[in-house]
C-alpha atoms as a PDB file:
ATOM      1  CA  UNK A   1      91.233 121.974 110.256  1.00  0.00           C
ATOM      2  CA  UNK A   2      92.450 125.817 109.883  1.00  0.00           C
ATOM      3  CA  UNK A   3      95.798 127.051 110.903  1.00  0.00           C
ATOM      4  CA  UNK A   4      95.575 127.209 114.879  1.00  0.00           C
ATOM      5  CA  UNK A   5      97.156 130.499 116.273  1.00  0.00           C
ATOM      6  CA  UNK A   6      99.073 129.710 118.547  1.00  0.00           C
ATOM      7  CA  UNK A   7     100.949 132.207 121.447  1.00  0.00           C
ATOM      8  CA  UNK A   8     104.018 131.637 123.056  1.00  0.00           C
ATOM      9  CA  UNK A   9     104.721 132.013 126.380  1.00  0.00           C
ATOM     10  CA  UNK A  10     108.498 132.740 128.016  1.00  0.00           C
ATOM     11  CA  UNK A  11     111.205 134.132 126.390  1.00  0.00           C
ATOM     12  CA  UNK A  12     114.310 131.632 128.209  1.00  0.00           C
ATOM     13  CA  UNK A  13     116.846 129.589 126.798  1.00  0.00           C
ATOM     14  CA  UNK A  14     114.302 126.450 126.378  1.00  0.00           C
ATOM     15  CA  UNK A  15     111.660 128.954 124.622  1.00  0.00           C
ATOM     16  CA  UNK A  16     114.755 130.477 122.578  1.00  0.00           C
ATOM     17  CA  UNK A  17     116.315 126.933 121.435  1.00  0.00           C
ATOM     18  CA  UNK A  18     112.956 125.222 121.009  1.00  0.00           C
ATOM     19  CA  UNK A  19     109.427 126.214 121.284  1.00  0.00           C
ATOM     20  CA  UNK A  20     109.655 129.548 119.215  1.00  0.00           C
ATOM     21  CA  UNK A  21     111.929 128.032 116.201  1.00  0.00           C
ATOM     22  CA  UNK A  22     109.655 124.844 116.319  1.00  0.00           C
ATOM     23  CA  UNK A  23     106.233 127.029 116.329  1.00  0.00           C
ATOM     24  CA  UNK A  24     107.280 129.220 113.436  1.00  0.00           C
ATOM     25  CA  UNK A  25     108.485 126.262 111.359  1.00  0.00           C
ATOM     26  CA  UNK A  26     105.173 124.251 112.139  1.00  0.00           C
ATOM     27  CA  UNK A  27     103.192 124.252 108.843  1.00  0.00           C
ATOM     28  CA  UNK A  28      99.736 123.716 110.887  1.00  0.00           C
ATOM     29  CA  UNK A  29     100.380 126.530 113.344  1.00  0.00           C
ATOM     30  CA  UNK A  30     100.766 130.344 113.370  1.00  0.00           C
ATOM     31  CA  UNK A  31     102.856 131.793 116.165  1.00  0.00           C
ATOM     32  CA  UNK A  32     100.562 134.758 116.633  1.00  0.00           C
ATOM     33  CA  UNK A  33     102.770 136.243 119.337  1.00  0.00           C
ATOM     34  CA  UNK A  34     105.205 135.913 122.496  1.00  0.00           C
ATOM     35  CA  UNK A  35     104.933 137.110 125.961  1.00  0.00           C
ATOM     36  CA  UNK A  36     107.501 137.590 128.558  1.00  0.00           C
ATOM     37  CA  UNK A  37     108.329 138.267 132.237  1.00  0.00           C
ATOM     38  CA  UNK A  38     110.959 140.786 130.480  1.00  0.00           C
ATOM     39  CA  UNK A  39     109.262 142.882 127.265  1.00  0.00           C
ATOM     40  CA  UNK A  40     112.652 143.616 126.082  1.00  0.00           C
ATOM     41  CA  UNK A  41     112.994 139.468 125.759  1.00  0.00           C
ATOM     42  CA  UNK A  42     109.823 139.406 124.295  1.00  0.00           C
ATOM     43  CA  UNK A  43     110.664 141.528 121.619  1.00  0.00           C
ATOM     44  CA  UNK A  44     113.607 140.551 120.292  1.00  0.00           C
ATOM     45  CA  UNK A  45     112.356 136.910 120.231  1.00  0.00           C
ATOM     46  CA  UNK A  46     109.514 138.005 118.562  1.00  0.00           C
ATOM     47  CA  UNK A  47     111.419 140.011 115.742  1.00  0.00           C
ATOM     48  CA  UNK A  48     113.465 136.907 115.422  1.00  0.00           C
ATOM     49  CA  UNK A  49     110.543 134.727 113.980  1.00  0.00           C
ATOM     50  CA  UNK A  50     108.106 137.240 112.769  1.00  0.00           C
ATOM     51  CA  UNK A  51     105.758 137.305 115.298  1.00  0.00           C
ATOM     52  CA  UNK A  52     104.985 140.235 117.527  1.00  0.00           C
ATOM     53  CA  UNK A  53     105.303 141.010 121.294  1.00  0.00           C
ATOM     54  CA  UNK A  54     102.481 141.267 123.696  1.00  0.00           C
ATOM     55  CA  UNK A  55     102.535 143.122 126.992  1.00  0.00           C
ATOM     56  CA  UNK A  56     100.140 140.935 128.548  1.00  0.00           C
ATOM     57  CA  UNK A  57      99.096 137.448 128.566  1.00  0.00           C
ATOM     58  CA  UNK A  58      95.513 138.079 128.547  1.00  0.00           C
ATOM     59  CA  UNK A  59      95.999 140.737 125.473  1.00  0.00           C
ATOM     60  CA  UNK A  60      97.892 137.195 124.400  1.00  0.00           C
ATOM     61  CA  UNK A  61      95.174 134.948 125.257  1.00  0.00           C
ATOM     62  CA  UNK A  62      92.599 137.033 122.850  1.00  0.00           C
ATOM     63  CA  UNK A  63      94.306 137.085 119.637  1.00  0.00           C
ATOM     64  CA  UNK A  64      94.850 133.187 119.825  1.00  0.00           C
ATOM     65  CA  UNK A  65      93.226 129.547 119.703  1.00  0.00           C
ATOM     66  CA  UNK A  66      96.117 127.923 121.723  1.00  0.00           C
ATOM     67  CA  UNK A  67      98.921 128.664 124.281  1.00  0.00           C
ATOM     68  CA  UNK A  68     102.328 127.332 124.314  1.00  0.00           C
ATOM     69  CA  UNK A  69     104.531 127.270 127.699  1.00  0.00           C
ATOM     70  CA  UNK A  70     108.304 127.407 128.262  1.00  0.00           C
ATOM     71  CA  UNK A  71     107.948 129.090 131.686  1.00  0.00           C
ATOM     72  CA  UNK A  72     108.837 127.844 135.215  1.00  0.00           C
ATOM     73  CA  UNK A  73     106.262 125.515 136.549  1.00  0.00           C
ATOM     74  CA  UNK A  74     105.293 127.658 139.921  1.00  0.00           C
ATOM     75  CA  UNK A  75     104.557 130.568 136.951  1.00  0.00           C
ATOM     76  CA  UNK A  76     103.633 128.047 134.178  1.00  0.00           C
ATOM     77  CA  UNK A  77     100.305 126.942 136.198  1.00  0.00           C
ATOM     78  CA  UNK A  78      98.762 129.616 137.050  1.00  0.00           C
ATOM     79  CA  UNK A  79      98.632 131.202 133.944  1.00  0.00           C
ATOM     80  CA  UNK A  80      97.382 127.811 132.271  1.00  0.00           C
ATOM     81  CA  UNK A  81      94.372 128.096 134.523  1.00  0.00           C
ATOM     82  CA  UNK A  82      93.846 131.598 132.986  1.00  0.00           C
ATOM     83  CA  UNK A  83      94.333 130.533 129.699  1.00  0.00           C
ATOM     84  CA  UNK A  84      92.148 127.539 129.947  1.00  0.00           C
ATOM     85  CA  UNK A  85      89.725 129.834 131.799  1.00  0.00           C
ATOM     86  CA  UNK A  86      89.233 131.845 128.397  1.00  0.00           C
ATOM     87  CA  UNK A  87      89.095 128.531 126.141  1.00  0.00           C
ATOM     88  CA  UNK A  88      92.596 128.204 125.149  1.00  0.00           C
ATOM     89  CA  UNK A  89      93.979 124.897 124.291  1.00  0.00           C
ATOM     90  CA  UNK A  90      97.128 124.175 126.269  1.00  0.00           C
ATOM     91  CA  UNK A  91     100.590 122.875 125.025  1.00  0.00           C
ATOM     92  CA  UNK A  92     102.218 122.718 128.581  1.00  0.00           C
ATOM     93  CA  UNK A  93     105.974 121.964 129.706  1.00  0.00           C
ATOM     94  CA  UNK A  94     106.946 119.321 132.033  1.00  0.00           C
ATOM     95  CA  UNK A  95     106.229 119.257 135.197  1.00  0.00           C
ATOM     96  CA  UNK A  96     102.808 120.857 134.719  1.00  0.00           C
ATOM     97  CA  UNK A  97     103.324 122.125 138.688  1.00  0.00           C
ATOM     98  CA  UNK A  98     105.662 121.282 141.083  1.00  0.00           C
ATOM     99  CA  UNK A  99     102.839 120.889 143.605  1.00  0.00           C
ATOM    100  CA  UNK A 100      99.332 118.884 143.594  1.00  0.00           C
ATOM    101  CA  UNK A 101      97.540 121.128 143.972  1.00  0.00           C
ATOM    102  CA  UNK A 102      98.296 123.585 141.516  1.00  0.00           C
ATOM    103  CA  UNK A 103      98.373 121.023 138.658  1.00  0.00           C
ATOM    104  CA  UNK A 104      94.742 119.476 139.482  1.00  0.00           C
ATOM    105  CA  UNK A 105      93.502 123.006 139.047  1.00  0.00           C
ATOM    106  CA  UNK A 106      94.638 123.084 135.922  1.00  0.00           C
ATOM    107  CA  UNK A 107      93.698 119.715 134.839  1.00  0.00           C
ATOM    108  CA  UNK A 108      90.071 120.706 136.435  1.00  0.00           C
ATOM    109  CA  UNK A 109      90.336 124.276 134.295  1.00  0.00           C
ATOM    110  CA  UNK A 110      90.624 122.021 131.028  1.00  0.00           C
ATOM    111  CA  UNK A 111      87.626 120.103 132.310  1.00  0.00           C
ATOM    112  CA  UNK A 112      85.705 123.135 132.383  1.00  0.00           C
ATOM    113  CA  UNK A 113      86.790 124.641 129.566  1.00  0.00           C
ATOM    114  CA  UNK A 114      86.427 121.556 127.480  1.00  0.00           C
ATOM    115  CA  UNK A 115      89.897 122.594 125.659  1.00  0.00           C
ATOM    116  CA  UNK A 116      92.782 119.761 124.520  1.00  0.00           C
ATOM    117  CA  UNK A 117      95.691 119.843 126.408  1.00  0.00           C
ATOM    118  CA  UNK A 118      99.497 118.040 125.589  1.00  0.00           C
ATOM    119  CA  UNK A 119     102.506 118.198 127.953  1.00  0.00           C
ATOM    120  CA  UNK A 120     105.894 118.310 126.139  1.00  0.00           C
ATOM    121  CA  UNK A 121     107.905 115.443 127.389  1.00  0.00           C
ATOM    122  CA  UNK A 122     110.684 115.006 125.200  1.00  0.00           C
ATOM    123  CA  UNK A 123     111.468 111.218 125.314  1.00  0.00           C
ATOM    124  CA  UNK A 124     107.960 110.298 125.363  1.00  0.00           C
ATOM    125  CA  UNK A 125     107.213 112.925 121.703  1.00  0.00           C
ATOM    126  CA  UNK A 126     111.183 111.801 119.918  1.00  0.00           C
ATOM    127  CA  UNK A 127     110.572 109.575 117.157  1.00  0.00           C
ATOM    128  CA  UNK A 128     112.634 106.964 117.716  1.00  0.00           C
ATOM    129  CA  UNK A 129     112.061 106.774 121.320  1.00  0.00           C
ATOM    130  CA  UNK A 130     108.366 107.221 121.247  1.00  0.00           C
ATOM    131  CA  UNK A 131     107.813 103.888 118.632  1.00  0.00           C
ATOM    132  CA  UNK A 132     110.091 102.029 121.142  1.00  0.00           C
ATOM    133  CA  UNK A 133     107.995 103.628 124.490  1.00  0.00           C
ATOM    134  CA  UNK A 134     105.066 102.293 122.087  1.00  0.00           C
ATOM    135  CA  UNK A 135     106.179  98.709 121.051  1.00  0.00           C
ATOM    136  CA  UNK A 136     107.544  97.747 124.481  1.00  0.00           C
ATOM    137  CA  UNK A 137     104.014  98.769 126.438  1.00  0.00           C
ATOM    138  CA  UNK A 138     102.043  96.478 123.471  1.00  0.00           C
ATOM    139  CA  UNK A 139     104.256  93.265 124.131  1.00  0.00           C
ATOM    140  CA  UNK A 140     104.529  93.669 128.026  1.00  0.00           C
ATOM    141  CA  UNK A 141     105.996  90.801 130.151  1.00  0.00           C
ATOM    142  CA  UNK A 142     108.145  93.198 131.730  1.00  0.00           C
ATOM    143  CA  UNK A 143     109.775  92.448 135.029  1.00  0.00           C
ATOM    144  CA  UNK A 144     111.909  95.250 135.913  1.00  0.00           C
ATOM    145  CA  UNK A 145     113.399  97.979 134.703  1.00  0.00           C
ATOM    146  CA  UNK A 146     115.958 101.234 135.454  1.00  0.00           C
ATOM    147  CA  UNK A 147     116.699 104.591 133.890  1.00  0.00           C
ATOM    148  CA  UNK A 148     119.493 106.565 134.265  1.00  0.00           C
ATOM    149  CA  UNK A 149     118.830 110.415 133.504  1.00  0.00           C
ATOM    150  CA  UNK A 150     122.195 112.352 134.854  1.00  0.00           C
ATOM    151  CA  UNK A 151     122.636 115.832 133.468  1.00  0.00           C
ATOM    152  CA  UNK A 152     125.846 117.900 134.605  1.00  0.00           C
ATOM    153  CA  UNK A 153     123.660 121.475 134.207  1.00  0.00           C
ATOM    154  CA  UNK A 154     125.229 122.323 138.006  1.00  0.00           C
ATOM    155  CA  UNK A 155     128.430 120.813 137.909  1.00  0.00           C
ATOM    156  CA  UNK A 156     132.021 122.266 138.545  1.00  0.00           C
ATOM    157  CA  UNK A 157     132.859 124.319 135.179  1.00  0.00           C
ATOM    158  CA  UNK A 158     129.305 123.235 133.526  1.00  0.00           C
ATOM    159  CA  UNK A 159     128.464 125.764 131.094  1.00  0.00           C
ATOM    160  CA  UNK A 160     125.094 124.999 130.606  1.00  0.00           C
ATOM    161  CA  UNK A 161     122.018 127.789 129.932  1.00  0.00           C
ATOM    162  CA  UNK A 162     120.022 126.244 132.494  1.00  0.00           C
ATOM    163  CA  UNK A 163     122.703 126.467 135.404  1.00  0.00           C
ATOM    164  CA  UNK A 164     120.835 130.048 135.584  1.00  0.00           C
ATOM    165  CA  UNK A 165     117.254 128.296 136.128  1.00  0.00           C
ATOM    166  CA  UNK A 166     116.514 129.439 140.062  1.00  0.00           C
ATOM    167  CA  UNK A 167     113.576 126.995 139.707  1.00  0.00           C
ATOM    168  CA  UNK A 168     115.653 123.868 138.849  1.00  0.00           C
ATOM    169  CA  UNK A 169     118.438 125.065 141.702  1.00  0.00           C
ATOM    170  CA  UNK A 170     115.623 124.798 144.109  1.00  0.00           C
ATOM    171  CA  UNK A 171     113.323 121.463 143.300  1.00  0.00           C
ATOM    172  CA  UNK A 172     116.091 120.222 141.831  1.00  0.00           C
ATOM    173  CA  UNK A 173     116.758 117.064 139.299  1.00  0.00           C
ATOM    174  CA  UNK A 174     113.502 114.908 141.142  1.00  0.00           C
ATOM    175  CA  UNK A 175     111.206 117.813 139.570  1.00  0.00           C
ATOM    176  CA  UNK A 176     113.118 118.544 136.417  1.00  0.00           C
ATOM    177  CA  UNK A 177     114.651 114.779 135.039  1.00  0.00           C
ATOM    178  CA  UNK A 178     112.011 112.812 137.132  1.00  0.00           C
ATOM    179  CA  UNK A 179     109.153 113.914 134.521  1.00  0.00           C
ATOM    180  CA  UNK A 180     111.481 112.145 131.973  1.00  0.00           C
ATOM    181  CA  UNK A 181     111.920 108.972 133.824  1.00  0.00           C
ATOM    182  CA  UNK A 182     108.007 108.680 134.181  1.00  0.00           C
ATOM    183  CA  UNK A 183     107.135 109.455 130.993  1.00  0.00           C
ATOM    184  CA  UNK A 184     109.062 106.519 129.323  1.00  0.00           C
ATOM    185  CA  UNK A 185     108.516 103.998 132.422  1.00  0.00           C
ATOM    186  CA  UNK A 186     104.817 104.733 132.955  1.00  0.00           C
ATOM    187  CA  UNK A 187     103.538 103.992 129.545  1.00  0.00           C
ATOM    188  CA  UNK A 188     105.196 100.534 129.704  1.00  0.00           C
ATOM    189  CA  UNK A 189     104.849  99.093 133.149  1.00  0.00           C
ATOM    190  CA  UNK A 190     101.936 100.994 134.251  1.00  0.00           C
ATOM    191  CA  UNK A 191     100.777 103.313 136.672  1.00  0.00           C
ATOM    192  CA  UNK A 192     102.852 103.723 139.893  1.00  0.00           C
ATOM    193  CA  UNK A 193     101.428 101.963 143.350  1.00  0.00           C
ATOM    194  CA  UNK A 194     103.891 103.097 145.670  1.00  0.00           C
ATOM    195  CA  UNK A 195     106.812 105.266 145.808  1.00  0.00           C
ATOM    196  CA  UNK A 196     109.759 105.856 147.444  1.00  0.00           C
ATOM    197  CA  UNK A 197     113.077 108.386 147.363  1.00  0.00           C
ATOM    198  CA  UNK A 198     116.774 108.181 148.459  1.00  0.00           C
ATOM    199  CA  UNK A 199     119.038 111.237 148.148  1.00  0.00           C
ATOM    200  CA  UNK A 200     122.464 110.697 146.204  1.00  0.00           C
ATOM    201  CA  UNK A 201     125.057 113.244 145.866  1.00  0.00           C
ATOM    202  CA  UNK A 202     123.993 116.739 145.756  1.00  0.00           C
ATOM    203  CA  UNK A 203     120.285 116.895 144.089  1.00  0.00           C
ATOM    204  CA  UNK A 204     120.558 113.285 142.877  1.00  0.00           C
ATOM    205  CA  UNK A 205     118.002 111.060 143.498  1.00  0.00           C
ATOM    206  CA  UNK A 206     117.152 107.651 143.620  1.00  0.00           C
ATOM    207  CA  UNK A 207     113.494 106.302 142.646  1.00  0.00           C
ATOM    208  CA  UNK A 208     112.115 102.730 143.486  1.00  0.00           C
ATOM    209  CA  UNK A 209     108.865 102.181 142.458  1.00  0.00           C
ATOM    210  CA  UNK A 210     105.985  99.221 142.329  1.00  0.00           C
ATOM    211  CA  UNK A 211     103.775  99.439 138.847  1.00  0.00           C
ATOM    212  CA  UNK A 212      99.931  98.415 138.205  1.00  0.00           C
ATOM    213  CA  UNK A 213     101.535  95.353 136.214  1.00  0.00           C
ATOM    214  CA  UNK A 214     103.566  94.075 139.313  1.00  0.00           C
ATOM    215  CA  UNK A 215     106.616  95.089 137.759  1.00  0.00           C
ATOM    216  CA  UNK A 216     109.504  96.659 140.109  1.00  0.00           C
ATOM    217  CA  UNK A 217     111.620  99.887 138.409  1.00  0.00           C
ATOM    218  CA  UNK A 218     113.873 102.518 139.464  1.00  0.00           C
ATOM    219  CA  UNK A 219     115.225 105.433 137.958  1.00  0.00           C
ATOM    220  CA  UNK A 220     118.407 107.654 139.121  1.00  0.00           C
ATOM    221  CA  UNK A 221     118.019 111.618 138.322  1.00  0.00           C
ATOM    222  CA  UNK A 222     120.689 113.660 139.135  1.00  0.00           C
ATOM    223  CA  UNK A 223     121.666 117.626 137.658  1.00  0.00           C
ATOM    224  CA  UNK A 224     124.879 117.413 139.203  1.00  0.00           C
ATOM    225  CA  UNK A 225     126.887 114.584 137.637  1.00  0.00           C
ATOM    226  CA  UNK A 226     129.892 114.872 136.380  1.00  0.00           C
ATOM    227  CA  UNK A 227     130.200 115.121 132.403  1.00  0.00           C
ATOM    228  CA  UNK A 228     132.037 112.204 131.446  1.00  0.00           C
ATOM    229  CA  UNK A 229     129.365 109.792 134.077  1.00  0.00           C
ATOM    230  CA  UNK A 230     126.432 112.364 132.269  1.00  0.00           C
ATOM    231  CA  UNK A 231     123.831 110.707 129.629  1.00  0.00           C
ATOM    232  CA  UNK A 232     120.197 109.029 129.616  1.00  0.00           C
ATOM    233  CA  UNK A 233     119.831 104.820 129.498  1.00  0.00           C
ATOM    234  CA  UNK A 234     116.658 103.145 130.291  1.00  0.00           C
ATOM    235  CA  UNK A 235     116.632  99.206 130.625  1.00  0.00           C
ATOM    236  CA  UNK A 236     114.016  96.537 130.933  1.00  0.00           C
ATOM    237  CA  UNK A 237     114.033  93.021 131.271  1.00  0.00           C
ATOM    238  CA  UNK A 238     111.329  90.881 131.150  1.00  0.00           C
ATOM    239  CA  UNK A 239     110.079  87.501 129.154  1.00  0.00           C
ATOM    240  CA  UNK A 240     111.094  88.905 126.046  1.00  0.00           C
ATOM    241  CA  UNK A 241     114.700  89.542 127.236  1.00  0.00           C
ATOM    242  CA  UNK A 242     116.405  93.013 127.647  1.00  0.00           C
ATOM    243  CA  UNK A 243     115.605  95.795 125.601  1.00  0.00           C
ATOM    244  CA  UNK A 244     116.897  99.584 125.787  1.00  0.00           C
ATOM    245  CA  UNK A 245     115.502 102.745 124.841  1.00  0.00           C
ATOM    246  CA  UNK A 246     117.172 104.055 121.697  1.00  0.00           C
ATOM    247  CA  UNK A 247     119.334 107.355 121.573  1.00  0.00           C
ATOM    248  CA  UNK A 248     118.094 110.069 120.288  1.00  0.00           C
ATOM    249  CA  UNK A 249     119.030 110.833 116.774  1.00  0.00           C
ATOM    250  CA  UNK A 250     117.287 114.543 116.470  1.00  0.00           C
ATOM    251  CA  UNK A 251     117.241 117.244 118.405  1.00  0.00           C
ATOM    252  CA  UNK A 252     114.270 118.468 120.663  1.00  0.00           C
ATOM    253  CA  UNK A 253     113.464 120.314 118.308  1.00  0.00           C
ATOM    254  CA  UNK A 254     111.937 117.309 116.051  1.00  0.00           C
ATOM    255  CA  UNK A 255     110.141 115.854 119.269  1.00  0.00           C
ATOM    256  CA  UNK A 256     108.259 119.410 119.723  1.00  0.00           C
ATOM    257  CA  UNK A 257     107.144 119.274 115.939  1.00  0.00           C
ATOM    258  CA  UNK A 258     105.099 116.364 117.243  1.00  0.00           C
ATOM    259  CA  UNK A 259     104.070 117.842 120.510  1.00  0.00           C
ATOM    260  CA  UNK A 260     102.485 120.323 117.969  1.00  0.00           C
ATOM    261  CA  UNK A 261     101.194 117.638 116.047  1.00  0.00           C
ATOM    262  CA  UNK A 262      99.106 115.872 118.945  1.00  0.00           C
ATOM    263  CA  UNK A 263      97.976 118.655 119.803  1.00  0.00           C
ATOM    264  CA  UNK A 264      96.580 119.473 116.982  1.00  0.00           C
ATOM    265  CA  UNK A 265      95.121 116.090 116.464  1.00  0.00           C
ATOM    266  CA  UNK A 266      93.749 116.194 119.913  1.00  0.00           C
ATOM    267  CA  UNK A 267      91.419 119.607 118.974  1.00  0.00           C
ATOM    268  CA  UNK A 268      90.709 118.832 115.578  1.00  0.00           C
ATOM    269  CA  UNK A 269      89.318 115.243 117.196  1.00  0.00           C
ATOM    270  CA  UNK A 270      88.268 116.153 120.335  1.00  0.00           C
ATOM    271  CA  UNK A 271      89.918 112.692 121.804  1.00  0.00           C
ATOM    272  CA  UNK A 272      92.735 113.309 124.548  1.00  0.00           C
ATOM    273  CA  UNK A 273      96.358 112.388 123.783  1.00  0.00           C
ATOM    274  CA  UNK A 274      98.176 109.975 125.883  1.00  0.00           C
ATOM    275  CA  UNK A 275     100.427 112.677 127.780  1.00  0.00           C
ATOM    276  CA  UNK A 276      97.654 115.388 128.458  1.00  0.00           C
ATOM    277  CA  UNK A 277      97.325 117.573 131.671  1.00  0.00           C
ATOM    278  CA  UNK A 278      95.918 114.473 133.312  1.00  0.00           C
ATOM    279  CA  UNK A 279      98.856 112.195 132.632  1.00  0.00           C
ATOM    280  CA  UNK A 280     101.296 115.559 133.648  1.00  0.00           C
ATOM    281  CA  UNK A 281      99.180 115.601 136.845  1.00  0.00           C
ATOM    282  CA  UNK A 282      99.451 111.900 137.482  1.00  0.00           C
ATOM    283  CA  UNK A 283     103.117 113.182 136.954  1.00  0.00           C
ATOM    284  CA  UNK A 284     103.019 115.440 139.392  1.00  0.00           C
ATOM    285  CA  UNK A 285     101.625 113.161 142.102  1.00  0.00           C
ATOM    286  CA  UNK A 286     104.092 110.701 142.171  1.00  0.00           C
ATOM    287  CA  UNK A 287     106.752 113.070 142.075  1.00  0.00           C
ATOM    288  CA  UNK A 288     104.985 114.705 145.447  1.00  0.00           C
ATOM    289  CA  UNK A 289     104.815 111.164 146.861  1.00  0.00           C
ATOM    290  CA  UNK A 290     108.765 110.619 146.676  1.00  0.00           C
ATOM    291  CA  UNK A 291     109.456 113.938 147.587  1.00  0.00           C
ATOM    292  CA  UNK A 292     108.199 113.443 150.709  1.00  0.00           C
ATOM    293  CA  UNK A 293     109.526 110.161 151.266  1.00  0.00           C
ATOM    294  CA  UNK A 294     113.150 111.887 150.898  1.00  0.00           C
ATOM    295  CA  UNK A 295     114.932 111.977 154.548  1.00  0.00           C
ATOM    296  CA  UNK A 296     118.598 113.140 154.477  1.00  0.00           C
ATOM    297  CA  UNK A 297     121.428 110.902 154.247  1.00  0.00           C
ATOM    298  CA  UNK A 298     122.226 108.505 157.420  1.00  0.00           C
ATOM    299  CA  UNK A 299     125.760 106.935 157.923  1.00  0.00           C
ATOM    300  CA  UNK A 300     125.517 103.405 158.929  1.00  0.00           C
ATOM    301  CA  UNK A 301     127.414 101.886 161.636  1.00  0.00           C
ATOM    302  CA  UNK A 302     131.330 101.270 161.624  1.00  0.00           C
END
């Protein structure tokens, strides 16, 4: 297929690290242009990686085939309506929406538009820990598993560029590290029957869940831990034995080069990829399910 033009949209740390460098390096894409809440933003990310500013997404939408996303996800769906609206295909940014409703419409805006959509989950697109995500759901057996995602973004003396992110201060690490957690243990035990939530220390949270396969898993997510307790570990055991997901040997970078990549597979074959808007809804469900399961914290008896 031709070089698909592709706009990006959000100028913040995540779009700055990731999204733009991987775009302009991406021999199978153009990065036609980049639009921002803040022009100024805009344009110096733009003059950066030889792309051009916009002033508005729509003036964004018309100059391109497809639409990448590194914005909040109460600003990122909206928009992805609009842009599937005008036949844009849609490289999205986990969550898709922090609420159901808001991330069916755009799965149903896709349907209507007939475009491909991918959602950028970083685990589930990292080379090494995609073929192991891929080997463990082909041999099965599994019995339970657990995944630790702990981040210390909001920690005492963090210095982290997302400590800034309003969006993550308010859903927290269930919204930002749960999509994570889902998008490795999904795949391999299968979809999620029930759901429930226990609140940790500050926004950690604690995920217990029954899978399609009858296996059991949980997953801990926290933004708050402290650095030296910090890092990602996923375990399952089953009839095979015990088996954990491999640490990452590139940087995000590497695992959006092959976001780009399914996409572009998905529109130049017209079949869906495994983590499209309807997985990221699926996504978004569950997380909705837990979230209301949370209750605060009760001390038990003496």
């Amino acid at each position: 297929m031709t070089t698909l033009r592709i706009g990006l949209l959000g100028t913040g740390p995540w779009a700055r690290g990731v999204h733009a460098p991987a775009l302009a390096a991406h021999p199978g894409v153009e990065l036609t242009g980049i639009w921002g809440r803040r022009a100024e933003a805009a344009a110096a990310l733009a003059q950066a990686h030889d792309s051009r500013p916009y002033a508005t997404p729509e003036e964004l939408f018309a100059d391109c085939d497809a639409l990448a996303f590194a914005l909040p996800p109460t600003v990122q769906g909206p928009l992805a309506v609009r842009a599937a609206d005008a036949g844009r295909h849609l490289l999205l940014d986990k969550p898709v929406a922090t609420s159901v409703p808001e991330a069916r419409a755009v799965a149903e805006a896709t349907e209507r538009a007939g475009v491909a959509s991918v959602v950028f989950f970083t685990a589930r697109f990292g080379r090494e820990e995609g073929a192991w995500i891929a080997a463990q759901a082909a041999l099965g057996g599994w019995f339970t598993a657990h995944a630790d995602w702990l981040s210390p973004v909001f920690s005492d003396g963090a210095t982290s560029p997302y400590a800034h992110s309003p969006w993550r201060r308010d859903k927290g690490a269930l919204w930002d590290l749960g999509p994570h957690a889902l998008s490795v243990l999904l795949p391999v035990l299968g979809d999620a029957e029930s759901v429930t939530a226990a609140r940790g220390p500050a926004d950690t949270v604690l995920l217990t869940m029954r899978h399609s396969s009858g296996a059991a898993s949980s997953a801990t997510v926290g933004l708050t831990a402290p650095p030296a307790a910090a890092g990602v570990e996923v375990t399952l055991r089953g009839a095979a034995g015990i088996t954990a997901l491999p640490h990452r040997q590139h940087g995000p970078e590497a695992a959006y080069h092959h976001a780009v990549d399914a996409l572009l597979a998905a529109v130049g074959s017209g079949l869906p990829n495994a983590c499209d808007v309807h997985f990221g809804l699926r996504v978004t469900e569950i997380l909705a399910a837990a979230e209301q399961t949370l209750t605060p914290l009760m001390p038990l008896p003496s």
